[in-house]
C-alpha atoms as a PDB file:
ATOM      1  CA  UNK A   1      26.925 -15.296  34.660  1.00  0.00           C
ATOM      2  CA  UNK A   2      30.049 -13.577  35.872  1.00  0.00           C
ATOM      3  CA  UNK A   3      33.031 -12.813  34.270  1.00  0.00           C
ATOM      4  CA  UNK A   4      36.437 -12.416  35.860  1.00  0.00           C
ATOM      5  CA  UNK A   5      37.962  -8.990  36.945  1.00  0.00           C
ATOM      6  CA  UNK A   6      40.675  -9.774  33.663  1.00  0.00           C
ATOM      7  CA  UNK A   7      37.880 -10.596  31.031  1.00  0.00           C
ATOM      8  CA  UNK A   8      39.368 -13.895  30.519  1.00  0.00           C
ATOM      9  CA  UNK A   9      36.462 -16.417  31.705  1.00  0.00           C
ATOM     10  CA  UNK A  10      33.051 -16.485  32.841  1.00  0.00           C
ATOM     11  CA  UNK A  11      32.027 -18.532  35.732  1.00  0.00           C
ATOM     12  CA  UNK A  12      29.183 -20.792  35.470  1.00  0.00           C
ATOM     13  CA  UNK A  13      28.423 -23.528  38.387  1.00  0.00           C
ATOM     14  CA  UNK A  14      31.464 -22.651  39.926  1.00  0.00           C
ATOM     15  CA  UNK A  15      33.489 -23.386  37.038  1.00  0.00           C
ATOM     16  CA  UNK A  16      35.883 -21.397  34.369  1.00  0.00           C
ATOM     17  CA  UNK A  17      35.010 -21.148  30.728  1.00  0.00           C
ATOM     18  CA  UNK A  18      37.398 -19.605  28.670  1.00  0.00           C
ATOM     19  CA  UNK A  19      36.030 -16.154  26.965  1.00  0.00           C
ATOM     20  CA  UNK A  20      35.822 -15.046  23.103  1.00  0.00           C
ATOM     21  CA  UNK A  21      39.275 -13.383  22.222  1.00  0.00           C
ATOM     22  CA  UNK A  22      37.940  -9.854  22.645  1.00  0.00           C
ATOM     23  CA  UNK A  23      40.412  -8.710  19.977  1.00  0.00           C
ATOM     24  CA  UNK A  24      38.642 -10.220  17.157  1.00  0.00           C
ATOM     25  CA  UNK A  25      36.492  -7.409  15.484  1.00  0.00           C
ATOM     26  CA  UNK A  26      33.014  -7.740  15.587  1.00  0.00           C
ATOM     27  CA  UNK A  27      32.493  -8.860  11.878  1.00  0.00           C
ATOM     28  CA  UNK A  28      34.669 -11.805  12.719  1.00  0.00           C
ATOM     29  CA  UNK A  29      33.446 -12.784  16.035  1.00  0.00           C
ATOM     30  CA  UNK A  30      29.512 -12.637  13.998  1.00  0.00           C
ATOM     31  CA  UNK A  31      30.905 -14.698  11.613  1.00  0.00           C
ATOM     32  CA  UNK A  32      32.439 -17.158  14.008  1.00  0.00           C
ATOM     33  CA  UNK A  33      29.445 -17.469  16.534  1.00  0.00           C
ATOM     34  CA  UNK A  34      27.004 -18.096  13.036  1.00  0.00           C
ATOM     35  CA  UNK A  35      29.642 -21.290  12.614  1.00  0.00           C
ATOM     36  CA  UNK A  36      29.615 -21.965  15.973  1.00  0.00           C
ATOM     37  CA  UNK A  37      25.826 -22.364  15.847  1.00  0.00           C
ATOM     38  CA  UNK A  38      25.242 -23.940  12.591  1.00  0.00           C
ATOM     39  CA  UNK A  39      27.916 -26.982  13.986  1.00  0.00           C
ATOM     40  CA  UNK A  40      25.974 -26.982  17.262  1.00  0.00           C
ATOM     41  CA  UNK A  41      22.841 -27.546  15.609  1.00  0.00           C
ATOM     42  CA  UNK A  42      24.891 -30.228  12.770  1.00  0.00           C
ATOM     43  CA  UNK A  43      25.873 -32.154  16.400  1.00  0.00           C
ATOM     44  CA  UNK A  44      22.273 -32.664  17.237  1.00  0.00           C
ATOM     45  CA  UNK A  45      21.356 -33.462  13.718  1.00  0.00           C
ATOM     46  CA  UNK A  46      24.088 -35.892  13.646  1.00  0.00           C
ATOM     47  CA  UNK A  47      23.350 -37.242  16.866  1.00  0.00           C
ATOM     48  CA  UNK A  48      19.256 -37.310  15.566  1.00  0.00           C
ATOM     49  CA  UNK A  49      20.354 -39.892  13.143  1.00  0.00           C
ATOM     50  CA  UNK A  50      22.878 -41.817  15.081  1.00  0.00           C
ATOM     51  CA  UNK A  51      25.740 -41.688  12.267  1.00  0.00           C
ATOM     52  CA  UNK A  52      29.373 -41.342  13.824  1.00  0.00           C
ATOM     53  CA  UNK A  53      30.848 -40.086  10.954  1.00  0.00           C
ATOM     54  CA  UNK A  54      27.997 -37.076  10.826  1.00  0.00           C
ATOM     55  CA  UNK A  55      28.923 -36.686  14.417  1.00  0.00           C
ATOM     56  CA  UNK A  56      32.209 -37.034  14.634  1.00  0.00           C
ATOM     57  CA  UNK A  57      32.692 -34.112  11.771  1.00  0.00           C
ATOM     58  CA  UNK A  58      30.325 -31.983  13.481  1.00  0.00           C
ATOM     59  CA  UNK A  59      32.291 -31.910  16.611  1.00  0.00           C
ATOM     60  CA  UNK A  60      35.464 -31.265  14.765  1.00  0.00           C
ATOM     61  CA  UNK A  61      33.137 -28.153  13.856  1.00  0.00           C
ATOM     62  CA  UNK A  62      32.820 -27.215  17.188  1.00  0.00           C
ATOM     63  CA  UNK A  63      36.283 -27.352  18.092  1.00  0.00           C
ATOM     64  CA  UNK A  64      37.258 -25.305  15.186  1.00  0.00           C
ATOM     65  CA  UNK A  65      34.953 -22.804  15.494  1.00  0.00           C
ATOM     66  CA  UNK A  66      35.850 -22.374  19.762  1.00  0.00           C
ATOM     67  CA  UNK A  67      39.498 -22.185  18.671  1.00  0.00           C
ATOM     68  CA  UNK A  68      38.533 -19.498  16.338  1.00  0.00           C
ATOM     69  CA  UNK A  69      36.558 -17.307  18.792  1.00  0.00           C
ATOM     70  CA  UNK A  70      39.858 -18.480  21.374  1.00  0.00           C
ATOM     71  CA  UNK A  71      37.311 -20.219  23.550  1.00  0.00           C
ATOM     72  CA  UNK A  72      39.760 -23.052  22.877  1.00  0.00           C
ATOM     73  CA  UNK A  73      43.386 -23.905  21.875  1.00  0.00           C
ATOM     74  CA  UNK A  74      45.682 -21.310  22.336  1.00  0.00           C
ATOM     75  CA  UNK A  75      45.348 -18.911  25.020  1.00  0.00           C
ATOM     76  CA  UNK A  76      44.554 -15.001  23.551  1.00  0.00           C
ATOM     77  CA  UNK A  77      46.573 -13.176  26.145  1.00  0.00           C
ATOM     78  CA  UNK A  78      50.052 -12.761  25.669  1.00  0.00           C
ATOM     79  CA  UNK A  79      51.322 -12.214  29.876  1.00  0.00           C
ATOM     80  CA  UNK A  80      52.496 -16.072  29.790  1.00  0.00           C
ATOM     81  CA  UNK A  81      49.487 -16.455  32.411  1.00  0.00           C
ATOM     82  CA  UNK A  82      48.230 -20.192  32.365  1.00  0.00           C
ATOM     83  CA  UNK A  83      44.689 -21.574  31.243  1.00  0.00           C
ATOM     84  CA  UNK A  84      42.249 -22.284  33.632  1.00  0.00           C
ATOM     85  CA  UNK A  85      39.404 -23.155  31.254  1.00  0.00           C
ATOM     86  CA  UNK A  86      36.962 -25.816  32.425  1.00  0.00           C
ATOM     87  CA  UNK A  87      38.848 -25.695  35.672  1.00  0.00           C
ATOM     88  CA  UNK A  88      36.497 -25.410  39.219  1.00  0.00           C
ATOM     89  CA  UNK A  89      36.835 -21.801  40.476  1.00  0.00           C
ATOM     90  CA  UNK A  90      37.878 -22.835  43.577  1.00  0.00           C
ATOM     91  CA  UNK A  91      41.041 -24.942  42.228  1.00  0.00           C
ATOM     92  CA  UNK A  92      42.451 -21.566  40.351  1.00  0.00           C
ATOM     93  CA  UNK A  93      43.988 -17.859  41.501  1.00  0.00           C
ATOM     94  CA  UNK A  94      40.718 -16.876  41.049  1.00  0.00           C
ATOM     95  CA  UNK A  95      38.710 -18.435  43.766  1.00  0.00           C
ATOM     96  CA  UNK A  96      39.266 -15.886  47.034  1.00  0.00           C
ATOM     97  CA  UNK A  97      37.951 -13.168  44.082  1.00  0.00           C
ATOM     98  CA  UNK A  98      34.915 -15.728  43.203  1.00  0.00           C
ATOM     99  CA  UNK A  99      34.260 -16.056  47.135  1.00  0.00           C
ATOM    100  CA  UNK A 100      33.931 -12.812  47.726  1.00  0.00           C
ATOM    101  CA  UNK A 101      31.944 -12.333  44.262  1.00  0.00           C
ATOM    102  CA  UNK A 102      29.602 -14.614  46.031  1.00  0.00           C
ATOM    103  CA  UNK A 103      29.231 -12.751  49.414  1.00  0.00           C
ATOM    104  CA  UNK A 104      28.418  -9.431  47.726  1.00  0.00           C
ATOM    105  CA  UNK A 105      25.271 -11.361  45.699  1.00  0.00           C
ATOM    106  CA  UNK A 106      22.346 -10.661  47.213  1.00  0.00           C
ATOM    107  CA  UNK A 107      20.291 -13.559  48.943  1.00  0.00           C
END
């Protein structure tokens, strides 16, 4: 995993994922990644016993947890830069940086 020269995604497959707001203090970001985890593993239980409802209100979970950590929702940064999250590398500002990333990596 590789993260971008401005520490606002990491890069896996070739494509952008927004990171943690790294102004949270690290109390709050523990706290968040704990709920983070305990909805991830209230998805698969939901999805274990088939019930939309379950499901449904563990994803909203999710969501609420990745906009707390900023991994979601409203961008962290404050430059008026756009969001490239879940976008491929290559469609973004940041792909001549991710192709020459990918030269320097050894074969």
């Amino acid at each position: 995993m590789i993260s971008t020269p401005d520490g606002r995604y990491f890069v896996v497959k070739g494509q952008l994922w927004r990171c943690t707001n790294p102004a949270l203090d690290e109390a709050t970001r523990q706290r968040l990644v704990h709920a983070l985890m305990d909805a991830r593993r209230a998805v698969k239980a939901a999805k274990a016993s088939s019930d939309p409802q379950q499901l449904s209100a563990a994803r909203q979970q999710v969501q609420c947890a990745k906009v707390a950590l900023g991994e979601r929702g409203p961008v962290w940064w404050d430059d008026g830069s756009p969001d490239f999250n879940r976008y491929q590398v290559a469609n973004t500002p940041y792909a001549e940086w991710y192709e020459k990333h990918l030269d320097m990596k050894p074969q």
